[in-house]
PDB file of N, CA and C in Angstrom:
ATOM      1  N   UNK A   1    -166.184  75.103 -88.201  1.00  0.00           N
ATOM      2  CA  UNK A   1    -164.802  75.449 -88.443  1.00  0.00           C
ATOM      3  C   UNK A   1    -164.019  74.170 -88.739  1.00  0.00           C
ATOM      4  N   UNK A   2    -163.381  73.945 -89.927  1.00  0.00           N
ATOM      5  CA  UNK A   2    -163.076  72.579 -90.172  1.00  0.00           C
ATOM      6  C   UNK A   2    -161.890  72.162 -89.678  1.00  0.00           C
ATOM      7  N   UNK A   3    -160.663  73.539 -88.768  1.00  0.00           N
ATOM      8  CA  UNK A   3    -159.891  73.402 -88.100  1.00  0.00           C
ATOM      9  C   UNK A   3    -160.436  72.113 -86.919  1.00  0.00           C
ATOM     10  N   UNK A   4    -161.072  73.165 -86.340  1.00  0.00           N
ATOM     11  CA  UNK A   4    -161.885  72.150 -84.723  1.00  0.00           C
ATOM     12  C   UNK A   4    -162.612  70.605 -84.983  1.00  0.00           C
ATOM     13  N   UNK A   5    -163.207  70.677 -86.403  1.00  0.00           N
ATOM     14  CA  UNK A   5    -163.426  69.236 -87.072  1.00  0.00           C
ATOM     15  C   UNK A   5    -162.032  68.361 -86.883  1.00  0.00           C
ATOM     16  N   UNK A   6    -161.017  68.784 -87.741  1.00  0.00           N
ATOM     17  CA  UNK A   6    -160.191  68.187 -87.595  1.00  0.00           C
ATOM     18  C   UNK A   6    -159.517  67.314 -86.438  1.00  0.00           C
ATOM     19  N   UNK A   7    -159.163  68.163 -85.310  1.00  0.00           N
ATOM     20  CA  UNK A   7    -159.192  68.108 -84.252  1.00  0.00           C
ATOM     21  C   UNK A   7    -160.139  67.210 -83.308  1.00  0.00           C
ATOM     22  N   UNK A   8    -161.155  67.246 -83.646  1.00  0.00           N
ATOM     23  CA  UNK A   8    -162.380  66.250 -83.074  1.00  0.00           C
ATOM     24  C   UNK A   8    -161.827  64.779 -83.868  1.00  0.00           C
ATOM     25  N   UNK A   9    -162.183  64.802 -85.100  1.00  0.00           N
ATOM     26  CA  UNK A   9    -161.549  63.685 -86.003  1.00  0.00           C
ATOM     27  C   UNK A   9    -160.709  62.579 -85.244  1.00  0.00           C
ATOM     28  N   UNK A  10    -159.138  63.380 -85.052  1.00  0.00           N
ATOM     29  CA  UNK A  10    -157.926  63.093 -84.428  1.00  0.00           C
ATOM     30  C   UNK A  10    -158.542  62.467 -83.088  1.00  0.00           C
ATOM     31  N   UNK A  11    -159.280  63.131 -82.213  1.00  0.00           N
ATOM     32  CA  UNK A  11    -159.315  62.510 -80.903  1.00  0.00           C
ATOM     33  C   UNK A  11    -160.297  61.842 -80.960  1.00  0.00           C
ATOM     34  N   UNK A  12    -161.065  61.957 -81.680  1.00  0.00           N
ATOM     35  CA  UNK A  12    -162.156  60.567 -81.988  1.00  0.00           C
ATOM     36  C   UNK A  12    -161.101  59.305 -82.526  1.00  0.00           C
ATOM     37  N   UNK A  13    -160.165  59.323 -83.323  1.00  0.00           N
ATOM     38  CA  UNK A  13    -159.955  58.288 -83.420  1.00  0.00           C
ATOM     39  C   UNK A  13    -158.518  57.810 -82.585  1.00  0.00           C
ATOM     40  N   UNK A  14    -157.786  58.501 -81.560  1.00  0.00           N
ATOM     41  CA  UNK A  14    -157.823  58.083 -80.640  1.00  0.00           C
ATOM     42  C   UNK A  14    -158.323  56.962 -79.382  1.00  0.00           C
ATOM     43  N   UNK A  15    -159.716  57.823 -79.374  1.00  0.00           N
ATOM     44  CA  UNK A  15    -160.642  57.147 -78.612  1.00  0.00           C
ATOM     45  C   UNK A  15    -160.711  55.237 -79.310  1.00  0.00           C
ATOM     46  N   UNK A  16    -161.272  55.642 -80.676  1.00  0.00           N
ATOM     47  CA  UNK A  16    -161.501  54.201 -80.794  1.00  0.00           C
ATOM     48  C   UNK A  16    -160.297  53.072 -81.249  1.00  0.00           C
ATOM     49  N   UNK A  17    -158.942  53.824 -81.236  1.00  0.00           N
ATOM     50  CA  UNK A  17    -157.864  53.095 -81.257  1.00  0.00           C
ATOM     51  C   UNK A  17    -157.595  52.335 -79.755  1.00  0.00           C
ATOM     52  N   UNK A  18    -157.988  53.310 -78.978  1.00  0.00           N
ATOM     53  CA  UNK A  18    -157.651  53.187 -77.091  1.00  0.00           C
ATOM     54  C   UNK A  18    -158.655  51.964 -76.904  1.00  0.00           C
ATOM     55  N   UNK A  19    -159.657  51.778 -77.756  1.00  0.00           N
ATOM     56  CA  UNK A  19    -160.964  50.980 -77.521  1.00  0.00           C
ATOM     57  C   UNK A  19    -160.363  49.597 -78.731  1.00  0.00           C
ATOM     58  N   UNK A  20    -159.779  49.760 -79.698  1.00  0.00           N
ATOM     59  CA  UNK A  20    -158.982  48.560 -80.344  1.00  0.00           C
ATOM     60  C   UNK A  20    -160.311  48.327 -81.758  1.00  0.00           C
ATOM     61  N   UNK A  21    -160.712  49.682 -81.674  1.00  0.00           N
ATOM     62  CA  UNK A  21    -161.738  49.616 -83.141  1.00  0.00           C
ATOM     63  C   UNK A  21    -160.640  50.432 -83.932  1.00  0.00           C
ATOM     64  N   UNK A  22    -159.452  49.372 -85.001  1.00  0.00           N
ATOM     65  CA  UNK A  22    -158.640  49.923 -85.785  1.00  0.00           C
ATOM     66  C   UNK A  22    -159.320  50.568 -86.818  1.00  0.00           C
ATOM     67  N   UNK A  23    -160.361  50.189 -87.245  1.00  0.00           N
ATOM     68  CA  UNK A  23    -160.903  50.449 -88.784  1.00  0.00           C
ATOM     69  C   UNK A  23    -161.438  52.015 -88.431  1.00  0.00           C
ATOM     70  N   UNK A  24    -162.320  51.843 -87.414  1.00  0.00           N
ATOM     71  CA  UNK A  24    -163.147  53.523 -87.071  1.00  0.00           C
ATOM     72  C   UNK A  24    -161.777  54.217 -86.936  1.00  0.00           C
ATOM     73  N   UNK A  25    -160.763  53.562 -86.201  1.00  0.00           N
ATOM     74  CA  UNK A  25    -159.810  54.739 -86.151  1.00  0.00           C
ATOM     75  C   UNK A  25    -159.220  55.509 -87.184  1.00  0.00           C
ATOM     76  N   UNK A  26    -158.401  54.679 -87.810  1.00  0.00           N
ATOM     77  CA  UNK A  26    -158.450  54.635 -89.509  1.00  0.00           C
ATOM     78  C   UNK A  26    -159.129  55.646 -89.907  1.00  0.00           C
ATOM     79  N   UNK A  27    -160.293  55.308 -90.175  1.00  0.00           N
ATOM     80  CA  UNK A  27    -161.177  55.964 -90.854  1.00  0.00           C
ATOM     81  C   UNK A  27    -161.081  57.572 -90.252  1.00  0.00           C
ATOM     82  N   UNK A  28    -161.379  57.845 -88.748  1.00  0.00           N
ATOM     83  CA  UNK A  28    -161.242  59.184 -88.465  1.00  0.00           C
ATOM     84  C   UNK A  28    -160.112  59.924 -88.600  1.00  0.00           C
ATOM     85  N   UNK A  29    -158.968  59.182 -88.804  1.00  0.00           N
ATOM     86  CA  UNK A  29    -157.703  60.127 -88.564  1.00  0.00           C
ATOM     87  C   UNK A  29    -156.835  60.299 -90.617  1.00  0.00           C
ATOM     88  N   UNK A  30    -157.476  59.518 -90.910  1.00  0.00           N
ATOM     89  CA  UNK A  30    -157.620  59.431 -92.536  1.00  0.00           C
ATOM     90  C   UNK A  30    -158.378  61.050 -92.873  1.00  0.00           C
ATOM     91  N   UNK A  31    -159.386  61.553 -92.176  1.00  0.00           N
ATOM     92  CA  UNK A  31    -160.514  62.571 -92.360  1.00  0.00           C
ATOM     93  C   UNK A  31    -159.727  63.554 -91.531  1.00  0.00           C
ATOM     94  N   UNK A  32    -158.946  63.434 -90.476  1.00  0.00           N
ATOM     95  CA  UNK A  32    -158.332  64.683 -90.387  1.00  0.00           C
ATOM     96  C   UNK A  32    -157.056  64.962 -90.402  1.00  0.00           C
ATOM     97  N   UNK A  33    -156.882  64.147 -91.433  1.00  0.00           N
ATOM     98  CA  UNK A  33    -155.424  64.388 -92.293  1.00  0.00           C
ATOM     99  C   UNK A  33    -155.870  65.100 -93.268  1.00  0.00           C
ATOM    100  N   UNK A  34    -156.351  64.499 -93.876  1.00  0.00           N
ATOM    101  CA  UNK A  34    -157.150  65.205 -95.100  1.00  0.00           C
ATOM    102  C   UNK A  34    -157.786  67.132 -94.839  1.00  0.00           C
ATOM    103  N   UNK A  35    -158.295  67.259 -93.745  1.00  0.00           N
ATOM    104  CA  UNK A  35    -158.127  68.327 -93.347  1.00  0.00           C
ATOM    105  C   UNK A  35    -157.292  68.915 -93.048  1.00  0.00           C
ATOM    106  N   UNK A  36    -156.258  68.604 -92.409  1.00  0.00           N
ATOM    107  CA  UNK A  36    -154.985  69.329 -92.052  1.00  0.00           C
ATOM    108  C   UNK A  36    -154.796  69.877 -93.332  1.00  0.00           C
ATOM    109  N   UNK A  37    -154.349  68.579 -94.034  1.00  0.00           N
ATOM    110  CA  UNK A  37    -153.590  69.330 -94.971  1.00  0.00           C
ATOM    111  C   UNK A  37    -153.882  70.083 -96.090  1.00  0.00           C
ATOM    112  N   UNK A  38    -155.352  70.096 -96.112  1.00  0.00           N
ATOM    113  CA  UNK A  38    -156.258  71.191 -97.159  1.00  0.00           C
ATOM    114  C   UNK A  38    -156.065  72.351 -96.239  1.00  0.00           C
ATOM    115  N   UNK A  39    -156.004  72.649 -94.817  1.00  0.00           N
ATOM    116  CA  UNK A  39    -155.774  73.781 -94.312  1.00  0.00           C
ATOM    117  C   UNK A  39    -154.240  74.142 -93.836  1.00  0.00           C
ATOM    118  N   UNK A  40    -153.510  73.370 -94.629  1.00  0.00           N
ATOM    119  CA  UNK A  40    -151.670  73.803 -94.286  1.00  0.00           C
ATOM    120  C   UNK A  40    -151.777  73.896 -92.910  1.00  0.00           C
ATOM    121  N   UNK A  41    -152.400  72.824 -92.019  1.00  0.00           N
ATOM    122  CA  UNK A  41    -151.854  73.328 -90.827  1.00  0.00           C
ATOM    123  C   UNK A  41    -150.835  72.008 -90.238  1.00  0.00           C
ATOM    124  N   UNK A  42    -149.792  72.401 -90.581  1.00  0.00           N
ATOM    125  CA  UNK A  42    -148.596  71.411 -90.450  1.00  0.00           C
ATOM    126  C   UNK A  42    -148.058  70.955 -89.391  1.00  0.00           C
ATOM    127  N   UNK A  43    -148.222  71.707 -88.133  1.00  0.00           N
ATOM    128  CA  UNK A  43    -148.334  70.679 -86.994  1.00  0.00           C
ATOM    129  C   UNK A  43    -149.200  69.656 -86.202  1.00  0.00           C
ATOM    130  N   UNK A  44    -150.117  70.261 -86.619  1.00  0.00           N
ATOM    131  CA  UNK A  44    -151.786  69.032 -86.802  1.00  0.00           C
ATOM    132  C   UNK A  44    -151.802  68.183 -87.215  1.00  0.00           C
ATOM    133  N   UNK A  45    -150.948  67.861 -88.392  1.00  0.00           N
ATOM    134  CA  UNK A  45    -151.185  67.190 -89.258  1.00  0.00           C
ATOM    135  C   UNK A  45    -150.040  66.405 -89.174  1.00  0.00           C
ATOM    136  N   UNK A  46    -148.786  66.843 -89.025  1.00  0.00           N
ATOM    137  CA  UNK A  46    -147.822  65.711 -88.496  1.00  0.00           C
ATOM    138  C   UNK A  46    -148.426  64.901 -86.610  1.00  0.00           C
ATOM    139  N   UNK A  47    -148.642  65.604 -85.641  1.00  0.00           N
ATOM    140  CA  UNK A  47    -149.746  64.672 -84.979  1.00  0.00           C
ATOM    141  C   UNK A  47    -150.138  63.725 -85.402  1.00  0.00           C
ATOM    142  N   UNK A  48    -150.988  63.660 -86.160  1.00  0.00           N
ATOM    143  CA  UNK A  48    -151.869  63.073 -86.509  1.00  0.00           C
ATOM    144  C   UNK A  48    -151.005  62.126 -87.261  1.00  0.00           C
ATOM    145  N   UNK A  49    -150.704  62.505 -88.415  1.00  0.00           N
ATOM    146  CA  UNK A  49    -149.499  61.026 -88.794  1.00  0.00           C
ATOM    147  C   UNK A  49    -149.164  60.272 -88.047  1.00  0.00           C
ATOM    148  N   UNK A  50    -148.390  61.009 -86.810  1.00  0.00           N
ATOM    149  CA  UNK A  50    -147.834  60.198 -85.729  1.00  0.00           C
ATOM    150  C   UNK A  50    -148.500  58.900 -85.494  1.00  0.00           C
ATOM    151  N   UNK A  51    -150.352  59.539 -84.794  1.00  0.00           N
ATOM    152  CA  UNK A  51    -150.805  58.770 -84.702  1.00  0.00           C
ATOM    153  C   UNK A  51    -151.726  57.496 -85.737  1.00  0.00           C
ATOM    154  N   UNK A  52    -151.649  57.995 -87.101  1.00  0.00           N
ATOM    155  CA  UNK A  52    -152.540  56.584 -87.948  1.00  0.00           C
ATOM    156  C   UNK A  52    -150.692  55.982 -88.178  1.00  0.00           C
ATOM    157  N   UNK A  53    -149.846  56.586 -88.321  1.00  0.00           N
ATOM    158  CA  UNK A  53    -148.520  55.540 -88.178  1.00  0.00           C
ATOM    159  C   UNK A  53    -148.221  54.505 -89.507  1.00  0.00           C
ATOM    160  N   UNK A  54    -148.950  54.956 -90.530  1.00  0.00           N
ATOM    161  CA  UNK A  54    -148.986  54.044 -92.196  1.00  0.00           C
ATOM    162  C   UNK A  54    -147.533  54.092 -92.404  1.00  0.00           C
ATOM    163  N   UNK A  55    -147.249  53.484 -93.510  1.00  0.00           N
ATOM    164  CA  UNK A  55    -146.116  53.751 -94.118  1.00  0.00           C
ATOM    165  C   UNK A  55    -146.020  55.394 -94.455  1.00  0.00           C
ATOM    166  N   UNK A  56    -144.652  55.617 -94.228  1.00  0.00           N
ATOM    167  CA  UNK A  56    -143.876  56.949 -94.277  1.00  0.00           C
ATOM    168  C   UNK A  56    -144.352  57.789 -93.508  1.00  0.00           C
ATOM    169  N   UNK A  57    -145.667  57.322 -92.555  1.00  0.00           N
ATOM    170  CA  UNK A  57    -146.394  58.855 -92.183  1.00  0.00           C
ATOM    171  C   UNK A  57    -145.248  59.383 -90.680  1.00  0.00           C
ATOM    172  N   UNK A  58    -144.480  58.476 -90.325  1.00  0.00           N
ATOM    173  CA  UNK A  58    -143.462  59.004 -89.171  1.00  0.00           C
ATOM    174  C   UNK A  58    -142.519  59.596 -90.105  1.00  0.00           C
ATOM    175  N   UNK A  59    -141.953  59.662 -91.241  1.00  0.00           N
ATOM    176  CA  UNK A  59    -141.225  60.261 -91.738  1.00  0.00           C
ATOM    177  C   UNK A  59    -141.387  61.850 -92.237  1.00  0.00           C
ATOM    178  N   UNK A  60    -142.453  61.553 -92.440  1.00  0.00           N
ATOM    179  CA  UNK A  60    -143.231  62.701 -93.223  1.00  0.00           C
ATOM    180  C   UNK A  60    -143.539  63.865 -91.966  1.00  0.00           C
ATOM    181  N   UNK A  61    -144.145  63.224 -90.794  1.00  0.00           N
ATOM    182  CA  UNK A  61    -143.978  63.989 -89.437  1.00  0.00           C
ATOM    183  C   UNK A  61    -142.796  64.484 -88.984  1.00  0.00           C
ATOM    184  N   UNK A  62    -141.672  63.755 -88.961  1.00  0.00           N
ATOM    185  CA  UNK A  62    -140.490  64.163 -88.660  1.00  0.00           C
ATOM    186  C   UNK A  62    -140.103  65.254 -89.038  1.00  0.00           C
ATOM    187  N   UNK A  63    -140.088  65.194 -90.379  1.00  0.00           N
ATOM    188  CA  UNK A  63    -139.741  66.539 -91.222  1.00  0.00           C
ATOM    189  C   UNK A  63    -141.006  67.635 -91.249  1.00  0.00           C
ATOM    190  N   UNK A  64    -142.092  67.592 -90.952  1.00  0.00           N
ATOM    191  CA  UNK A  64    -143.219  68.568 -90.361  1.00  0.00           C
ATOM    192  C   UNK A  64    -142.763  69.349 -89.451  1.00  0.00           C
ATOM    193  N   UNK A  65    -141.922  68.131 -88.199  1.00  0.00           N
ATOM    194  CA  UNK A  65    -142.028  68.693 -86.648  1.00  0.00           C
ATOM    195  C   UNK A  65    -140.052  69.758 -87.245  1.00  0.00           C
ATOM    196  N   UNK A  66    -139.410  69.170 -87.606  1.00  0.00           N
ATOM    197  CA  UNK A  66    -138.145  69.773 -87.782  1.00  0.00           C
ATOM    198  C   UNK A  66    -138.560  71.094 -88.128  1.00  0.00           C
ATOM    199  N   UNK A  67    -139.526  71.417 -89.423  1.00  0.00           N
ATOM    200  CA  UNK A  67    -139.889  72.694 -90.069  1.00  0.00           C
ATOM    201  C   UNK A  67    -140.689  73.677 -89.069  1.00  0.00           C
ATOM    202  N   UNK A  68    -141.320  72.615 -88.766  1.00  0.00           N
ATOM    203  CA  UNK A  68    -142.159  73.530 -87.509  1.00  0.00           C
ATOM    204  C   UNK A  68    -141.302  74.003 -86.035  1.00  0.00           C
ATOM    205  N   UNK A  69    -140.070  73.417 -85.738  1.00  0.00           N
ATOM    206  CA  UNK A  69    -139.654  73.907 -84.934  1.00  0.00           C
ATOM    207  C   UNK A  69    -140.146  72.901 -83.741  1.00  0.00           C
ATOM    208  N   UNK A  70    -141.104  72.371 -83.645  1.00  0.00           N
ATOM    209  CA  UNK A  70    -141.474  71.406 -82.389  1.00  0.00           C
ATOM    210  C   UNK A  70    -140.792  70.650 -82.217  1.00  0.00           C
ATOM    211  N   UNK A  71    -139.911  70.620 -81.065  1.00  0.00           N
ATOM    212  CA  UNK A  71    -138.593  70.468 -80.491  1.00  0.00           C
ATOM    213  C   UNK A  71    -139.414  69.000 -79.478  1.00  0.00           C
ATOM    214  N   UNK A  72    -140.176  69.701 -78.961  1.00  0.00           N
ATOM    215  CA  UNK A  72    -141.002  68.460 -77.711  1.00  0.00           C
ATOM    216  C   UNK A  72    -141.682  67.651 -78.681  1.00  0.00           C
ATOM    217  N   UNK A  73    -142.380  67.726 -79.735  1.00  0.00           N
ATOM    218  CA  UNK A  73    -142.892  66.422 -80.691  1.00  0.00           C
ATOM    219  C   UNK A  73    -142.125  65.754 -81.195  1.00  0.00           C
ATOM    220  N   UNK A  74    -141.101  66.433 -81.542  1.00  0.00           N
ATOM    221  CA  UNK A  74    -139.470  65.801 -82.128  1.00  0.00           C
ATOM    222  C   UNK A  74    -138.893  64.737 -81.729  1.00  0.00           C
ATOM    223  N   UNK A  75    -138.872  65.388 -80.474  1.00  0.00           N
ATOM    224  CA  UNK A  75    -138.247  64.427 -79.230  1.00  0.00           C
ATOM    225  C   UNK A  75    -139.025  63.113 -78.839  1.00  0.00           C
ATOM    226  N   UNK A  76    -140.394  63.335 -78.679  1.00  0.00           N
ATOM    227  CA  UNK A  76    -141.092  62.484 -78.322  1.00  0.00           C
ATOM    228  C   UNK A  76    -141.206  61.255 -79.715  1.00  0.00           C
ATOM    229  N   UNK A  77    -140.616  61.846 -80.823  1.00  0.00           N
ATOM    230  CA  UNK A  77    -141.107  60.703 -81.858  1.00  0.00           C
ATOM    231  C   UNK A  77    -139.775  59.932 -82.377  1.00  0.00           C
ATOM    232  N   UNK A  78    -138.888  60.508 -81.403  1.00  0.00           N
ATOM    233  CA  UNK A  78    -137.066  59.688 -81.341  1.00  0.00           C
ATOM    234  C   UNK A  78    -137.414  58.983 -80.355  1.00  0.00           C
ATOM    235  N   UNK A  79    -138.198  58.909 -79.108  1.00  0.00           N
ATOM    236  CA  UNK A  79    -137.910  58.383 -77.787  1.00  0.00           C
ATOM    237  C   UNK A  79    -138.710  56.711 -78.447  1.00  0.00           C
TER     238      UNK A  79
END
């Protein structure tokens, strides 16, 4: 299910951000962006921006989390 891929992706590269391997991280959260957004799933996928953090990708989340209504991701990405 390439939803739950996705998802694995994201917290895999977590993991190796928490561990200070930028590139693997990179690399995994690059792969489930790319999924998100072949599967329109637009709060996943602003997450995930959050976390690879490139240019515009907090902007681009912002306006994800506004559309989506996620009031607590919202918040958390003003704080």
């Amino acid at each position: 299910m390439p939803h739950w891929e996705a998802v694995w992706l994201k917290v895999r590269g977590q993991l190796h951000a928490a561990r200070g391997d930028d590139e693997a991280a990179r690399k995994d959260l690059d792969a489930a962006i790319e999924i998100f957004e072949r599967l329109e799933s637009r709060l996943e996928l602003a997450r995930a921006l959050v976390l690879r953090g490139a240019d515009g990708d907090l902007a681009r989340a912002r306006e994800l989390f506004e559309t989506c209504g996620a009031l607590g991701d919202l918040s958390r990405l003003s704080s």
